[in-house]
PDB file of N, CA and C in Angstrom:
ATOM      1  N   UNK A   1    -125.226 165.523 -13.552  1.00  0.00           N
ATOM      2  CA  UNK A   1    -124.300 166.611 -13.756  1.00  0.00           C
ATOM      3  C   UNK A   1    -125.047 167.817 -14.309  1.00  0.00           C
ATOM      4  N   UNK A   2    -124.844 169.021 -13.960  1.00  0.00           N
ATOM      5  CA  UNK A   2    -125.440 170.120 -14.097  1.00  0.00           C
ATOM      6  C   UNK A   2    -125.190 170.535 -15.576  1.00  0.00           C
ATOM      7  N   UNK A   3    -125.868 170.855 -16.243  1.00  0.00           N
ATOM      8  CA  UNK A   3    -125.375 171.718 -17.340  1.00  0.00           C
ATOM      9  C   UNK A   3    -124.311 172.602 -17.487  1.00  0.00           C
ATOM     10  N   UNK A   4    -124.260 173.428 -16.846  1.00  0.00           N
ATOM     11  CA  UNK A   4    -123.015 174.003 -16.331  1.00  0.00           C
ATOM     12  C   UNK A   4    -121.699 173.712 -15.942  1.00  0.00           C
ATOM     13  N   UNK A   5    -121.428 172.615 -15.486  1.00  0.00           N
ATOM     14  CA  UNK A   5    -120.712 171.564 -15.328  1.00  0.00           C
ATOM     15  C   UNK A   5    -119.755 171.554 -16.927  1.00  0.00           C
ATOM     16  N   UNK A   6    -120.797 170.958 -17.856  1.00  0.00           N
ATOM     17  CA  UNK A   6    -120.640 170.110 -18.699  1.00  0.00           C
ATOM     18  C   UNK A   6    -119.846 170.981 -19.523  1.00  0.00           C
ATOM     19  N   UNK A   7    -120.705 172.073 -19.807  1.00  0.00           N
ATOM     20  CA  UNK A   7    -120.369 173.144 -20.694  1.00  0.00           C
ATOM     21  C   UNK A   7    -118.500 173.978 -20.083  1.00  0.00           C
ATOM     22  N   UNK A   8    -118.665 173.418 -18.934  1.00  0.00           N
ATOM     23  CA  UNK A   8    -116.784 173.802 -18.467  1.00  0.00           C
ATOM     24  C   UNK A   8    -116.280 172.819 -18.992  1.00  0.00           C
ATOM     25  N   UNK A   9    -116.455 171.476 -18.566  1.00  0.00           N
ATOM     26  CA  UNK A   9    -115.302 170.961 -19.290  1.00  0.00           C
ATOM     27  C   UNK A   9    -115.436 170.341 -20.711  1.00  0.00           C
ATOM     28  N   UNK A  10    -116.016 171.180 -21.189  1.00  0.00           N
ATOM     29  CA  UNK A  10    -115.924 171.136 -22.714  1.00  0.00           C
ATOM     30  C   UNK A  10    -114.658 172.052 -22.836  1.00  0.00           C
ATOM     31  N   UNK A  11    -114.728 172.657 -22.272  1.00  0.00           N
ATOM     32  CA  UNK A  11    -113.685 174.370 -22.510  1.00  0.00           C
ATOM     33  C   UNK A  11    -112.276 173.749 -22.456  1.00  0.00           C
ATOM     34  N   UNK A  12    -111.368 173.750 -23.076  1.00  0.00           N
ATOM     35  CA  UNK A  12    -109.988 173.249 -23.074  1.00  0.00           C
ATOM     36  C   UNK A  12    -108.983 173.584 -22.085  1.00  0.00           C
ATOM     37  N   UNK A  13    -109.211 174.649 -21.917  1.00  0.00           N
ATOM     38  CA  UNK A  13    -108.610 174.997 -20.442  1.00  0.00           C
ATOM     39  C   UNK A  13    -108.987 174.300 -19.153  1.00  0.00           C
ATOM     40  N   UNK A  14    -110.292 174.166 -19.368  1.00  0.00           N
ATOM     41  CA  UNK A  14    -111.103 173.681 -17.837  1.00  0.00           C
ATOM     42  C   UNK A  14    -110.351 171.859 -17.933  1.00  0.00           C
ATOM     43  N   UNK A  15    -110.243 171.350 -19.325  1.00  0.00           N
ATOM     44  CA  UNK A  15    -109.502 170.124 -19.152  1.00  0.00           C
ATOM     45  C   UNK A  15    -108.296 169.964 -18.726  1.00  0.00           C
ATOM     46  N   UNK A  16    -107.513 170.931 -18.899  1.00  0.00           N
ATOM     47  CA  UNK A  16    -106.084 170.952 -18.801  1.00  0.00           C
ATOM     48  C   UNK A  16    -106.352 171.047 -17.267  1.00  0.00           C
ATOM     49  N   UNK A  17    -106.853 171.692 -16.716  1.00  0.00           N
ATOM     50  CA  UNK A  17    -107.061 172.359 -15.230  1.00  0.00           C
ATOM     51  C   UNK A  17    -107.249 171.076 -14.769  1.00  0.00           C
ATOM     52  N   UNK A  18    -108.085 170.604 -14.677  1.00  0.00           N
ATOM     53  CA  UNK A  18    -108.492 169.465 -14.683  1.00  0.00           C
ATOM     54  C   UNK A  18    -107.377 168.161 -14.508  1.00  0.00           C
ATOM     55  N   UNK A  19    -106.619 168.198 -15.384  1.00  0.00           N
ATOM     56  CA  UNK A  19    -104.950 167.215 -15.701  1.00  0.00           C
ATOM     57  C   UNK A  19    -104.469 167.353 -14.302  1.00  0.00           C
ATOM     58  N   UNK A  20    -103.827 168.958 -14.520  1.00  0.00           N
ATOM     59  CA  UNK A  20    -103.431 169.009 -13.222  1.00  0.00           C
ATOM     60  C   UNK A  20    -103.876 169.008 -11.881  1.00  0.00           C
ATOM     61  N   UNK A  21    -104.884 169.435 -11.927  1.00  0.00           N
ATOM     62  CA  UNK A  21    -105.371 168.459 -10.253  1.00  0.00           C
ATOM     63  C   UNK A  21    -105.665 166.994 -10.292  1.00  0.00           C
ATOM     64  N   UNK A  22    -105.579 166.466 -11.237  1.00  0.00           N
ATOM     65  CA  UNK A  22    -105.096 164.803 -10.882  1.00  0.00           C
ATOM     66  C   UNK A  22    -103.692 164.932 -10.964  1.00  0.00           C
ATOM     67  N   UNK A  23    -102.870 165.608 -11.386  1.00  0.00           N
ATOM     68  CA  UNK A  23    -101.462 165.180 -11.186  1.00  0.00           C
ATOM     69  C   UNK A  23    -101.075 165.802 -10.265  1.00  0.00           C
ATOM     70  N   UNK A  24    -101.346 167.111  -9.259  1.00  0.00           N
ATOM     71  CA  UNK A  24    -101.028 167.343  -7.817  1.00  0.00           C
ATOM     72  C   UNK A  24    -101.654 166.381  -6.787  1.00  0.00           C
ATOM     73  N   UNK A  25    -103.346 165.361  -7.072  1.00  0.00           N
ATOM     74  CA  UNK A  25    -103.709 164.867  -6.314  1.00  0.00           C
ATOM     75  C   UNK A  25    -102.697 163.169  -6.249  1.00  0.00           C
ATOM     76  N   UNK A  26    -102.613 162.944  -6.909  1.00  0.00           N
ATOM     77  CA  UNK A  26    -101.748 161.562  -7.475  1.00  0.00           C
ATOM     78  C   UNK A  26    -100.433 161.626  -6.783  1.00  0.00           C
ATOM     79  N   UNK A  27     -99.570 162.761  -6.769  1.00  0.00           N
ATOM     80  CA  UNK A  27     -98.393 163.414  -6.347  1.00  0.00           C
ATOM     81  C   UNK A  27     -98.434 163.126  -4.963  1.00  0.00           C
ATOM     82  N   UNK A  28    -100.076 163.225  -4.479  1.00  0.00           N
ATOM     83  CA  UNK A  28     -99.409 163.101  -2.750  1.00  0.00           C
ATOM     84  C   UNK A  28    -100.546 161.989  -2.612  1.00  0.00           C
ATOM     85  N   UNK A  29    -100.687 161.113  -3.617  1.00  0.00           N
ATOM     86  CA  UNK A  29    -101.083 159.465  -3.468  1.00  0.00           C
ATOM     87  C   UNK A  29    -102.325 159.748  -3.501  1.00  0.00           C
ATOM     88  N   UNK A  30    -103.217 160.096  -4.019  1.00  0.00           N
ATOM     89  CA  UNK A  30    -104.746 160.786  -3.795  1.00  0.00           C
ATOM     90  C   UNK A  30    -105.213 160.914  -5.414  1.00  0.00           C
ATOM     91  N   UNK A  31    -106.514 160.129  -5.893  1.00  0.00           N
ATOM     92  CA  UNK A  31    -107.693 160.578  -6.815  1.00  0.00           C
ATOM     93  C   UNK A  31    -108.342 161.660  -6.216  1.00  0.00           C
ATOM     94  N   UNK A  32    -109.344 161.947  -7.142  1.00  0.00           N
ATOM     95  CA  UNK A  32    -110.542 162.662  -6.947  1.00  0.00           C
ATOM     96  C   UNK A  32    -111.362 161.800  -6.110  1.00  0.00           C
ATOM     97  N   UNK A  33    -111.469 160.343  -6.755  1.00  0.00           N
ATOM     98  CA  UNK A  33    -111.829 159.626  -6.039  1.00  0.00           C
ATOM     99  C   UNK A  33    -111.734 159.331  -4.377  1.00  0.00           C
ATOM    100  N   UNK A  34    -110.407 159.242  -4.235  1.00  0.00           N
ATOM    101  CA  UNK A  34    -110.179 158.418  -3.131  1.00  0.00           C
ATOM    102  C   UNK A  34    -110.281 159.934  -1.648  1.00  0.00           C
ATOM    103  N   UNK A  35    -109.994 161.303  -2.208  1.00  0.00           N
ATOM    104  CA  UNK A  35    -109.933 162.220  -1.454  1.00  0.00           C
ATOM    105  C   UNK A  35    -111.573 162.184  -0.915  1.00  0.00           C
ATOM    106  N   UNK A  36    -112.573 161.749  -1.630  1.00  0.00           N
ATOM    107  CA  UNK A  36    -113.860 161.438  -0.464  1.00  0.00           C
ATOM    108  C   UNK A  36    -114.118 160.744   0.664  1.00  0.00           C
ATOM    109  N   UNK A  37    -113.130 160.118   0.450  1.00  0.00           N
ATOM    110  CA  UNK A  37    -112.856 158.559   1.954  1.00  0.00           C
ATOM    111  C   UNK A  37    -112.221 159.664   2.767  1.00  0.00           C
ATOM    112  N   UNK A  38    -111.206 160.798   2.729  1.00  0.00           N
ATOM    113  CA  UNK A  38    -110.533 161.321   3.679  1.00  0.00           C
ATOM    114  C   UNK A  38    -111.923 162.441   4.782  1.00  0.00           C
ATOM    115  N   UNK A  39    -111.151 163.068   5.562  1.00  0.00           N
ATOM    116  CA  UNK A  39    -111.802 163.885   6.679  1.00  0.00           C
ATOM    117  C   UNK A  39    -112.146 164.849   6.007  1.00  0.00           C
ATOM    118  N   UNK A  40    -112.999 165.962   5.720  1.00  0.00           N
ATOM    119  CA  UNK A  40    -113.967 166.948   5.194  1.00  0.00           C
ATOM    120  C   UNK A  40    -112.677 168.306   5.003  1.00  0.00           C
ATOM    121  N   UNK A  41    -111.445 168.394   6.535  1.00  0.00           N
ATOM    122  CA  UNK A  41    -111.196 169.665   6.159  1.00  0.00           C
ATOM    123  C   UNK A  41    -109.682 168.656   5.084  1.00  0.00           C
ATOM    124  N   UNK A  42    -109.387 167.978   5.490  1.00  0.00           N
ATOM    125  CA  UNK A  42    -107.731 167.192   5.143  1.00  0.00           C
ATOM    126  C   UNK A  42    -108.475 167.700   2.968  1.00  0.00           C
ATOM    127  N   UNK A  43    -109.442 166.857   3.016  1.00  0.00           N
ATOM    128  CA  UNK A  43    -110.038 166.940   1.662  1.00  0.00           C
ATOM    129  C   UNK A  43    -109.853 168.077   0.947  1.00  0.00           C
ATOM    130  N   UNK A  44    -110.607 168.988   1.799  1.00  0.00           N
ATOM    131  CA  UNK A  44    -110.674 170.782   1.274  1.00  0.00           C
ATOM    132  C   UNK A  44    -109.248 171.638   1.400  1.00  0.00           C
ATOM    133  N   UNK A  45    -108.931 170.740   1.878  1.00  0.00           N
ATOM    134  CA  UNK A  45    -107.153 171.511   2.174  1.00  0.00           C
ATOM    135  C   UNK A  45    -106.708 170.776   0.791  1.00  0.00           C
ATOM    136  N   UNK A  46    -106.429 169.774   0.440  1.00  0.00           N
ATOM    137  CA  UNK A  46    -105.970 168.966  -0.893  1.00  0.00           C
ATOM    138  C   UNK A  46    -106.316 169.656  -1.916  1.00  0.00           C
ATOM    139  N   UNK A  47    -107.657 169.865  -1.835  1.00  0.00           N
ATOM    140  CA  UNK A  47    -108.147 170.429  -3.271  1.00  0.00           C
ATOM    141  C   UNK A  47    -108.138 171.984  -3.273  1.00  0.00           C
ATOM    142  N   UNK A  48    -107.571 172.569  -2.446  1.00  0.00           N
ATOM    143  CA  UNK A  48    -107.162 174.115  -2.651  1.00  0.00           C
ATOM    144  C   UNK A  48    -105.909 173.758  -2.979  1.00  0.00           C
ATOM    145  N   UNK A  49    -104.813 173.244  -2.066  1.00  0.00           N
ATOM    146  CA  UNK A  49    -103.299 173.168  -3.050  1.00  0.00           C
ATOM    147  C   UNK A  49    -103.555 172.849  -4.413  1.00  0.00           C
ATOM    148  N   UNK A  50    -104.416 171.708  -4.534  1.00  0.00           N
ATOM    149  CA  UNK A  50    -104.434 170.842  -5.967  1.00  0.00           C
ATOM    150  C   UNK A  50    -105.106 172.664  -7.044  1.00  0.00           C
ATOM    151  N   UNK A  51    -105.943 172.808  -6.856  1.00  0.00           N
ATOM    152  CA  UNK A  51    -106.542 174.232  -7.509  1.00  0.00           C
ATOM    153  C   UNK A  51    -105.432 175.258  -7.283  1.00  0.00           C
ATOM    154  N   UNK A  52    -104.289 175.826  -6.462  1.00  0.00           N
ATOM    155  CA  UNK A  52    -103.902 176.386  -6.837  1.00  0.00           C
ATOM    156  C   UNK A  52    -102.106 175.717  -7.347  1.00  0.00           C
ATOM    157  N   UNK A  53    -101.886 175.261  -7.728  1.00  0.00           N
ATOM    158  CA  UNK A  53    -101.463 174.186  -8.507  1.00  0.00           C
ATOM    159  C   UNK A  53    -101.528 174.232  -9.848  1.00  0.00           C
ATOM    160  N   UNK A  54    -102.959 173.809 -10.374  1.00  0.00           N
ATOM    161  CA  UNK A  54    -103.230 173.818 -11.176  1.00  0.00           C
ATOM    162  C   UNK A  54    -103.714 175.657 -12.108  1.00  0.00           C
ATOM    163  N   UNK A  55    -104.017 176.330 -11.289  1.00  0.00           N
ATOM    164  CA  UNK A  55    -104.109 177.700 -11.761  1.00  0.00           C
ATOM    165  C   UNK A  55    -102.504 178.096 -11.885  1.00  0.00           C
ATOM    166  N   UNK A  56    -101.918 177.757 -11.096  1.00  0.00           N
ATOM    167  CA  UNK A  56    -100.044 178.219 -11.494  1.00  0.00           C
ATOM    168  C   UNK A  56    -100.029 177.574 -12.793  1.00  0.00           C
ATOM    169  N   UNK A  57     -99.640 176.146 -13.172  1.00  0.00           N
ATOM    170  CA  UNK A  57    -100.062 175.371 -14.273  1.00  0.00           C
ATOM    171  C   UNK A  57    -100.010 176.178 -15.259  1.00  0.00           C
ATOM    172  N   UNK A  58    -101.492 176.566 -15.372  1.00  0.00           N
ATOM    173  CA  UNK A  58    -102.117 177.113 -16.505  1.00  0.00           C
ATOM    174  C   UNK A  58    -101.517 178.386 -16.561  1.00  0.00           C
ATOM    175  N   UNK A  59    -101.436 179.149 -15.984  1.00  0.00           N
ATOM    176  CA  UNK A  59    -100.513 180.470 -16.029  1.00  0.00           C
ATOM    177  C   UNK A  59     -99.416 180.308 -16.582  1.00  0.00           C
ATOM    178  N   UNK A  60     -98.443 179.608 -16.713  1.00  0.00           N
ATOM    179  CA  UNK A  60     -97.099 179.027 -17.110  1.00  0.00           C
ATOM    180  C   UNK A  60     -97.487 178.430 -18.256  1.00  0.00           C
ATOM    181  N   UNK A  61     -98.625 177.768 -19.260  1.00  0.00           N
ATOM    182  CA  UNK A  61     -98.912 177.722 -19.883  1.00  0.00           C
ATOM    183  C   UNK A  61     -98.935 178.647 -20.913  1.00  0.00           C
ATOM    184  N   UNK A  62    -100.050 179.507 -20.258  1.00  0.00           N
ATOM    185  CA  UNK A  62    -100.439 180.844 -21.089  1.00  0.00           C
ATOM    186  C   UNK A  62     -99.193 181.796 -21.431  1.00  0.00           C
ATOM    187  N   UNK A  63     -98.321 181.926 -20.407  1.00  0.00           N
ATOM    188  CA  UNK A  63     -97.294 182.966 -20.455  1.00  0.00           C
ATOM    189  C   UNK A  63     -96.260 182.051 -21.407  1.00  0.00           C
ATOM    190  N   UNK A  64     -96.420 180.867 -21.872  1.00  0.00           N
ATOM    191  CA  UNK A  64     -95.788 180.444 -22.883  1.00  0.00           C
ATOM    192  C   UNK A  64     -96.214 180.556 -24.167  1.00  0.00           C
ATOM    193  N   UNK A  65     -97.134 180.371 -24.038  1.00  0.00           N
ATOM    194  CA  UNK A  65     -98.147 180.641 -25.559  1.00  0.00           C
ATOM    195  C   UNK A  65     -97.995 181.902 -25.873  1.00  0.00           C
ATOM    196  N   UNK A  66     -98.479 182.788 -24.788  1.00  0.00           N
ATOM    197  CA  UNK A  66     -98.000 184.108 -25.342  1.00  0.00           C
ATOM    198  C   UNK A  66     -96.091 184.782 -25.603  1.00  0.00           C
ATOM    199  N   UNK A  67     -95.559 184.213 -25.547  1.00  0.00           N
ATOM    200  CA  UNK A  67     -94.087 184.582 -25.668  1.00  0.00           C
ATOM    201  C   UNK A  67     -94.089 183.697 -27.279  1.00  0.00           C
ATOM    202  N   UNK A  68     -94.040 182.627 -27.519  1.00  0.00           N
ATOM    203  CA  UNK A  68     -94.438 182.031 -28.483  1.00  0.00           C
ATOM    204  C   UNK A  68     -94.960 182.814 -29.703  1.00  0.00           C
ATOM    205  N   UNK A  69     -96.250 183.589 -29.403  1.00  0.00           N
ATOM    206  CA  UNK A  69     -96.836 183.916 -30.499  1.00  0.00           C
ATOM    207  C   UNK A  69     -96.137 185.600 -30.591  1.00  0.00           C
ATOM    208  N   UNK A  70     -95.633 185.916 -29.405  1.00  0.00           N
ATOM    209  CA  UNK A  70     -94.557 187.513 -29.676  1.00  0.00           C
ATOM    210  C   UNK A  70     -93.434 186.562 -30.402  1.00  0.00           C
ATOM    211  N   UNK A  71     -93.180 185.750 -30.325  1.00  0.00           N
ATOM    212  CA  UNK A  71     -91.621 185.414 -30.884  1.00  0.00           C
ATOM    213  C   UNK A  71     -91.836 185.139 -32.775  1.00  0.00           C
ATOM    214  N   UNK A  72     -93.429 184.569 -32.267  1.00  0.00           N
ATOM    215  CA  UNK A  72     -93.860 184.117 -33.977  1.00  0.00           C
ATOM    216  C   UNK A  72     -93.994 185.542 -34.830  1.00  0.00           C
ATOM    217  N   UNK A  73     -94.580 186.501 -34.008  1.00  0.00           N
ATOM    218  CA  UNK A  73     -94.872 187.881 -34.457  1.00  0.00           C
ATOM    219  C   UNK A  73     -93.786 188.284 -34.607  1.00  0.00           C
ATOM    220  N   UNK A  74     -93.089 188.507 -34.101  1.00  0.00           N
ATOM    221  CA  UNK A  74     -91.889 189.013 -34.134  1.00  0.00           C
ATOM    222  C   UNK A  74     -91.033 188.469 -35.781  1.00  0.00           C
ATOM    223  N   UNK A  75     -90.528 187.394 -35.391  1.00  0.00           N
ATOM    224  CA  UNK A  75     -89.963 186.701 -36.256  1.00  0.00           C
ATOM    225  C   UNK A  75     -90.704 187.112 -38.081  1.00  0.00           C
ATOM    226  N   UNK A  76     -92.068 186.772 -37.914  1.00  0.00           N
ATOM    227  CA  UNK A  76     -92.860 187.039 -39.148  1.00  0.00           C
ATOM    228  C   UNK A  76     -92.788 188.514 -39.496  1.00  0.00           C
ATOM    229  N   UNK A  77     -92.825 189.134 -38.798  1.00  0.00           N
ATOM    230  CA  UNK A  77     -92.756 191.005 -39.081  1.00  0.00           C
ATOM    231  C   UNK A  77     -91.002 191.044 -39.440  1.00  0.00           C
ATOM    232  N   UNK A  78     -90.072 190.901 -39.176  1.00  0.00           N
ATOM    233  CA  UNK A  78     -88.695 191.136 -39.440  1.00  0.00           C
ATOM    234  C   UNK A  78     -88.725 189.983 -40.416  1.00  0.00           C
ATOM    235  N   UNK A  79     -89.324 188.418 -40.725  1.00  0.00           N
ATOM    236  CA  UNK A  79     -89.333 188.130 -42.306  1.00  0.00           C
ATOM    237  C   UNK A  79     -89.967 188.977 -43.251  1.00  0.00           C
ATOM    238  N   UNK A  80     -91.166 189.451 -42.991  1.00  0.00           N
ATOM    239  CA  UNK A  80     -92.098 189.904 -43.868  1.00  0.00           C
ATOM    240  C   UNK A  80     -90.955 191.083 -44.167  1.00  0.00           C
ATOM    241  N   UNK A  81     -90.153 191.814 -43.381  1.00  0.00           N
ATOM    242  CA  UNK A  81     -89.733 193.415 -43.705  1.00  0.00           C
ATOM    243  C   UNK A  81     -88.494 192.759 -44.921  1.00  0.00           C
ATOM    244  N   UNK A  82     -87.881 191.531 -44.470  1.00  0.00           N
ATOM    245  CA  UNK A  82     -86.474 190.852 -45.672  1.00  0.00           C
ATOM    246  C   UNK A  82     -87.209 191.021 -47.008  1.00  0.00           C
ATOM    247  N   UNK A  83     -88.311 190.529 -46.532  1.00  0.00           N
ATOM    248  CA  UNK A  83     -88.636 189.864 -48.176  1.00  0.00           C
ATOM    249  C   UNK A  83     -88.991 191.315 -48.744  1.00  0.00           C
ATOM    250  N   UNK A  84     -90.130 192.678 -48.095  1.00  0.00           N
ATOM    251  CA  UNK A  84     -89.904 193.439 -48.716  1.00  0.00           C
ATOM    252  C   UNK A  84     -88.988 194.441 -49.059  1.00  0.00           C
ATOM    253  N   UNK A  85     -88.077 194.439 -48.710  1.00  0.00           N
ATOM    254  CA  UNK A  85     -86.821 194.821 -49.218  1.00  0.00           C
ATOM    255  C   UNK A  85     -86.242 194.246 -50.401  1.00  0.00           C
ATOM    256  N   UNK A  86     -86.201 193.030 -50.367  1.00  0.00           N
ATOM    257  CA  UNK A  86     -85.913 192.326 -51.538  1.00  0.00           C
ATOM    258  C   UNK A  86     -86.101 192.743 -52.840  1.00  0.00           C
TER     259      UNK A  86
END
């Protein structure tokens, strides 16, 4: 494995990414594994749905996290303003 490699899926995102293309490949009965036994383009066709799949995924992720941390901001700036009023 390349160095490069390694150093992605250290990255937490690249794991999550990762999740989900085993759970789009699994979905239509398929490992990582087992998609090498198939035909070269059937394969490369799998693992572009499965990749964009998994980039939707993570997008729906992120756009949660970020609403999350506006809602936390939010919330904390209109506590912080109660208390100084108080």
């Amino acid at each position: 494995m390349s160095e490069e490699f390694k150093e992605r899926m250290e990255d937490p995102e690249a794991k999550l990414a990762a999740v989900f293309i085993d759970e789009y490949l699994r979905s239509r009965g398929q490992t990582l594994e087992s998609i090498c036994n198939l035909p070269k383009d059937q394969a490369k066709q799998l693992m572009i749905e499965a990749s964009t799949f998994a980039a939707t995924k993570l997008a729906e992720v992120e756009n949660k996290a970020r609403a999350l941390q506006e809602i936390h901001g939010v919330a904390s700036a209109g506590h912080s303003h109660t208390s100084q009023s108080d």
